[in-house]
Protein backbone atom coordinates (compact mmCIF):
# COMPACT_ATOMS: atom_id res chain seq x y z
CA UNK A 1 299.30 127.12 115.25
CA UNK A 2 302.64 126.80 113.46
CA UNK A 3 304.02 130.07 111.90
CA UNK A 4 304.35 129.92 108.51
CA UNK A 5 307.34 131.29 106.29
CA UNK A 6 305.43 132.01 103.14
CA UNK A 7 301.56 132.83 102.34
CA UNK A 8 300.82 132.12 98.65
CA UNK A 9 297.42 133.47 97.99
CA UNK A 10 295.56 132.08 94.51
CA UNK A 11 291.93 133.78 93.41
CA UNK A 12 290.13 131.17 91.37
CA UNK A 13 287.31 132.63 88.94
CA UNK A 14 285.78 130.00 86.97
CA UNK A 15 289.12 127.68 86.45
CA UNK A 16 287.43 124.63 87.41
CA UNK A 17 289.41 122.09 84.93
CA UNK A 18 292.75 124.01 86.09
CA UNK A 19 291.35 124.54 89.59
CA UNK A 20 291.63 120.56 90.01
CA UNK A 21 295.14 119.87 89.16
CA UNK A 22 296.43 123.29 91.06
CA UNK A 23 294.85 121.68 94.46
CA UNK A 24 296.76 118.66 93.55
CA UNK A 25 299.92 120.76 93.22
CA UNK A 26 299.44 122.71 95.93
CA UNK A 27 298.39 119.83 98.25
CA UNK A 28 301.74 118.13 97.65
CA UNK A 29 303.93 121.39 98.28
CA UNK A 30 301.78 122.05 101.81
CA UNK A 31 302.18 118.37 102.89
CA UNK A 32 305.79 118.35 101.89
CA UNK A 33 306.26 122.04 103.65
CA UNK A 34 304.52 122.90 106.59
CA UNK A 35 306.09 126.21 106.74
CA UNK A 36 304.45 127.14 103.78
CA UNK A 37 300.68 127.68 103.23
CA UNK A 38 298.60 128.13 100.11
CA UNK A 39 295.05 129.68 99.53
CA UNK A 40 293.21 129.02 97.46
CA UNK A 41 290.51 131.88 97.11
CA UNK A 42 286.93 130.61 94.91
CA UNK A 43 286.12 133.92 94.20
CA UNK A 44 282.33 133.23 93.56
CA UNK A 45 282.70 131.20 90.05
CA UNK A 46 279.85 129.82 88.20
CA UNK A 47 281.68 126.73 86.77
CA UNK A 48 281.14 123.85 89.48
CA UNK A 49 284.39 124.97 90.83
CA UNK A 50 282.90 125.48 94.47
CA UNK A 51 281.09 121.97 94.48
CA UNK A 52 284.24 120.59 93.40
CA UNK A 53 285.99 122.07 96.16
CA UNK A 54 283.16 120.82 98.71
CA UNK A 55 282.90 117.92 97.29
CA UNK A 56 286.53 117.39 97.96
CA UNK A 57 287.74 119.30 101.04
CA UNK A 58 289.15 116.01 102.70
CA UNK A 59 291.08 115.28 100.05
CA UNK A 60 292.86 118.74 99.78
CA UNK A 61 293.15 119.24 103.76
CA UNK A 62 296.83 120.65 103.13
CA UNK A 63 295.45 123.75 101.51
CA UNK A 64 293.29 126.43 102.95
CA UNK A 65 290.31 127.04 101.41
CA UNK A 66 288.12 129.99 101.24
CA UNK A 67 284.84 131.19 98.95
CA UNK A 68 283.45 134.59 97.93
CA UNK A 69 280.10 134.79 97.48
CA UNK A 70 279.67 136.66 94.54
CA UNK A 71 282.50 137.84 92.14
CA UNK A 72 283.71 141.16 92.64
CA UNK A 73 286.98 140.89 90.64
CA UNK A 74 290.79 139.44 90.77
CA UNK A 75 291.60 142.36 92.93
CA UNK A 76 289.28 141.37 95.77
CA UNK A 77 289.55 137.92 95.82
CA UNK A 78 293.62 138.73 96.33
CA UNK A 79 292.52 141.30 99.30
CA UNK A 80 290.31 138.53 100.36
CA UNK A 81 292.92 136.15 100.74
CA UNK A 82 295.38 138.45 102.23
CA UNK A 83 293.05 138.83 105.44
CA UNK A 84 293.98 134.93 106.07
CA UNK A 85 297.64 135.00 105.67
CA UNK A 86 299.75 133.95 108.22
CA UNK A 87 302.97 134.03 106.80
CA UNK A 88 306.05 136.45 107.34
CA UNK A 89 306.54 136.82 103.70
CA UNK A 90 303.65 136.81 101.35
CA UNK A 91 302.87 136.38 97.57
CA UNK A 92 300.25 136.05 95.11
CA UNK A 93 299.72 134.10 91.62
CA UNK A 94 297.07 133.31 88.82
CA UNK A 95 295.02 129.96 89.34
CA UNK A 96 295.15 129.03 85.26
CA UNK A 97 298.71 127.30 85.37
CA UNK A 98 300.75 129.42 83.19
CA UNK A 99 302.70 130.30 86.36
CA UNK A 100 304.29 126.81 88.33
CA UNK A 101 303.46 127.17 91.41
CA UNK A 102 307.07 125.42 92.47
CA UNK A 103 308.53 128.23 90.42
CA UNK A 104 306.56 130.51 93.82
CA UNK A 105 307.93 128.61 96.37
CA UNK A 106 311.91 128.39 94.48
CA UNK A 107 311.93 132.74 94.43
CA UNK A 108 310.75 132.30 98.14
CA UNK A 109 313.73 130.75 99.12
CA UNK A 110 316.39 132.29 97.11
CA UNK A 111 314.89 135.40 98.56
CA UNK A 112 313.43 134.61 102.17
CA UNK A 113 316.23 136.82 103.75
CA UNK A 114 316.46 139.51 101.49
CA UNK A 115 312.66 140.32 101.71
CA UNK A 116 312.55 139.99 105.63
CA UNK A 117 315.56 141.94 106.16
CA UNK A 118 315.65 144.74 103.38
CA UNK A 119 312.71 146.16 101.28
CA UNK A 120 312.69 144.00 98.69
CA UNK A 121 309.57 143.10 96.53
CA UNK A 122 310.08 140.37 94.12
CA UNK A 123 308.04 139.71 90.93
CA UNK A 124 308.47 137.15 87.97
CA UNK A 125 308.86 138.85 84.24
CA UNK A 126 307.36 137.15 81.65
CA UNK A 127 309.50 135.08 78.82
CA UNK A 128 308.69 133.48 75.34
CA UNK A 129 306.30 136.17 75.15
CA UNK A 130 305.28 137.33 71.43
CA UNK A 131 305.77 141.14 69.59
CA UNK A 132 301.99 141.44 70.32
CA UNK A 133 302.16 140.98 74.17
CA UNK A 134 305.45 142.70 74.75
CA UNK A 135 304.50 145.43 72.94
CA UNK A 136 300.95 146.19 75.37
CA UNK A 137 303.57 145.10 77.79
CA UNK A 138 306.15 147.88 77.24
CA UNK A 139 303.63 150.77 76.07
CA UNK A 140 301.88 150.62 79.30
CA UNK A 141 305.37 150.23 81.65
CA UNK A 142 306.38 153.64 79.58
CA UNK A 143 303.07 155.37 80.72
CA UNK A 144 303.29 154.53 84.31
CA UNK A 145 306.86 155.29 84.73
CA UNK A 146 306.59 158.84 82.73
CA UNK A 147 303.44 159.59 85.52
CA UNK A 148 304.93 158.36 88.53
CA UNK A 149 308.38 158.56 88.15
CA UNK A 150 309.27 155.06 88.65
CA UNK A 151 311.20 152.19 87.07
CA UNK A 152 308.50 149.05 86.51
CA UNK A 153 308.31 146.85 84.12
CA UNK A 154 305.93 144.09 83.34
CA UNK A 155 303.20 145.17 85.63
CA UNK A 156 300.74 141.99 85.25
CA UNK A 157 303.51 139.42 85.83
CA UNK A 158 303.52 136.84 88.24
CA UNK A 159 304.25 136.07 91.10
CA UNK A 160 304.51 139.15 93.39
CA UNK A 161 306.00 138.49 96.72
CA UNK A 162 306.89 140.76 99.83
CA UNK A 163 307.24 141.42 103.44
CA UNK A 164 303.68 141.00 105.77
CA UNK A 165 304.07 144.57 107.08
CA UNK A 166 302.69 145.39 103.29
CA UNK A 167 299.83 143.62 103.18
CA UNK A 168 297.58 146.15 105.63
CA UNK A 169 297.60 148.74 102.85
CA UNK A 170 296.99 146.47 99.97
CA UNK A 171 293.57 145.38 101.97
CA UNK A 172 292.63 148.97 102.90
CA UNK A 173 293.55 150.99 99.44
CA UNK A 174 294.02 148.36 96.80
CA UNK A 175 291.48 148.22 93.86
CA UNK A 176 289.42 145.18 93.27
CA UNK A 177 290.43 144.54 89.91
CA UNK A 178 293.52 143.55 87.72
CA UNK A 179 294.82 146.82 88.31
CA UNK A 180 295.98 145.46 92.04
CA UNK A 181 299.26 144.32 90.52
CA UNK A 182 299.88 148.10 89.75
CA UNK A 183 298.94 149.18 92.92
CA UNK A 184 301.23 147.17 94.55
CA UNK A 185 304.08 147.89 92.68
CA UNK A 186 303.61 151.76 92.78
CA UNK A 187 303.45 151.90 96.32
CA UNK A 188 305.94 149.79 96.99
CA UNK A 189 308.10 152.25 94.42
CA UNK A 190 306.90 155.51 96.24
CA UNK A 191 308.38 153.48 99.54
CA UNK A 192 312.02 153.31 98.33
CA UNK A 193 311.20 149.21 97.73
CA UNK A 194 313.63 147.56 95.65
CA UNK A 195 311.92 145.58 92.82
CA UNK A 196 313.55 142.52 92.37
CA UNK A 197 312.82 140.58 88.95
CA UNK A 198 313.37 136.93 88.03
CA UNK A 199 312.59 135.71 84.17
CA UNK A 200 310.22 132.64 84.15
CA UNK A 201 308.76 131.04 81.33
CA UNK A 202 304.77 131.42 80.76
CA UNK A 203 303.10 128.14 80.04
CA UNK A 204 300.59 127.85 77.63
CA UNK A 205 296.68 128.38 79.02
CA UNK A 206 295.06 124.73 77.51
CA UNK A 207 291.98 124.99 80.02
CA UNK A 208 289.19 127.44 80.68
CA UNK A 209 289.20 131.35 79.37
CA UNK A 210 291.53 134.36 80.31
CA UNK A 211 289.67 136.29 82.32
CA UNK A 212 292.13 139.69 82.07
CA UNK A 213 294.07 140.77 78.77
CA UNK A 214 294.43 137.34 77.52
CA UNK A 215 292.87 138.56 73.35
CA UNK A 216 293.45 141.77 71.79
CA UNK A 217 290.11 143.44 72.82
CA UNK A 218 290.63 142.05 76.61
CA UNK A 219 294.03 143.99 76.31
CA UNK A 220 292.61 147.38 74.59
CA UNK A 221 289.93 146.98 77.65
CA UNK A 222 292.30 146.82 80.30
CA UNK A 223 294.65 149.44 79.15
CA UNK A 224 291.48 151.72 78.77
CA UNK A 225 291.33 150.76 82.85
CA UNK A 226 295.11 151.11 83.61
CA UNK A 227 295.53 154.60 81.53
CA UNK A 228 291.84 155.76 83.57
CA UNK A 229 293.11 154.15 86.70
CA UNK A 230 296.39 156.44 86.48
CA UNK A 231 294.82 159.81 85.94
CA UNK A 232 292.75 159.35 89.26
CA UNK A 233 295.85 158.04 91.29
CA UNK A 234 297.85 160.99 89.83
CA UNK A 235 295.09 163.59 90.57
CA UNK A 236 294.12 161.88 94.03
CA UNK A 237 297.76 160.87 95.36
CA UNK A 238 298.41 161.26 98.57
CA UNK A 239 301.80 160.47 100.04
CA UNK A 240 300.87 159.85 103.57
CA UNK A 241 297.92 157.91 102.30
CA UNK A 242 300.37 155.31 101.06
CA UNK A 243 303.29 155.24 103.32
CA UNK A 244 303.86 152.03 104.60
């Protein structure tokens, strides 16, 4: 089997009109690449996306492929994922297209050597962004920092990328659900892990629903989470727990 470079792992929830031109996409980059593979997780969506995908397996043979069952959130179809990557470096986006997946593969190589040779985690920040969004944005990066002591901003953007040796604790101790993002980036933090940010543009979403923070409630719902989500961390931390 040839090594790979760079594992980009993509949960799918019920993104079947996006789902179709993403395998397109990523089918192109793989065939044009083969250091780099992409997954594409269907994490157990009720939309047709997993007939589609059977349906057309052949015709997508440059991307791997893999199904859960039954929906258990964005965090564990990432964890999922993560137990099939074979690359030295590894990342992870959102399946609905607001984040190029080109725009994944252009940080990877700008910053191939950096993240194999120094600990170095890099994430996208989010652009053209309205008051609304940066403002959930912001109030939530405050709260986390003032807990943990850290310097994060932008917790939910995409992509996140780093070094393989990470990905063991991000299977064993990350949560199933949107707040995996945070998880990553705190341990990483508590590590003495550089976080390295590059601005990219977020497209607009013109297929399928948001399935995280995408209206106002979904945002009030998953800060709710993230604030609840803290308090146990901060109560439960243990440093040895999450040394990597």
């Amino acid at each position: 089997m040839t090594q790979k470079n760079l594992s980009i792992i993509i949960p799918s929830y019920n993104e079947l009109n996006n789902l179709k031109s993403l395998l397109k996409s990523s089918n192109r980059i793989v065939k044009k690449n083969r250091k780099i593979e992409i997954i594409i997780v269907e994490n157990g969506s009720t939309d047709g996306s997993y007939e589609y995908i059977v349906n057309n397996k052949k015709k997508f043979s440059y991307v791997k492929i893999v199904s859960v069952k039954h929906n258990l959130g964005y965090g564990h179809g990432i964890k999922y994922g993560l137990k099939f990557a074979k690359g030295n470096i590894v990342s992870w986006t959102h399946a609905d297209l607001q984040f190029d997946i080109k725009d994944v593969v252009k940080f990877f190589l700008k910053n191939e050597s950096k993240i194999k040779l120094k600990k170095i985690v890099v994430k996208g920040v989010r652009e053209n962004r309205s008051f609304f969004d940066i403002f959930f944005t912001k109030g939530m990066s405050l709260i986390v920092n003032f807990f943990f002591n850290t310097k994060i901003y932008d917790i939910n953007a995409q992509p996140k990328m780093f070094s393989q040796k990470i990905v063991k604790n991000v299977i064993k101790f990350g949560p199933d659900d949107f707040l995996i993002d945070l998880f990553l980036l705190l341990i990483v933090s508590k590590n003495g892990y550089a976080i390295k940010e590059f601005p990219l543009r977020v497209k607009k979403r013109f297929n399928d629903e948001a399935k995280g923070g995408g209206s106002f409630f979904g945002k009030i719902k998953l800060t709710l989470a993230t604030l609840k989500y803290i308090l146990s961390l901060k109560i439960n931390y243990n440093k040895n727990k999450w040394k990597l």
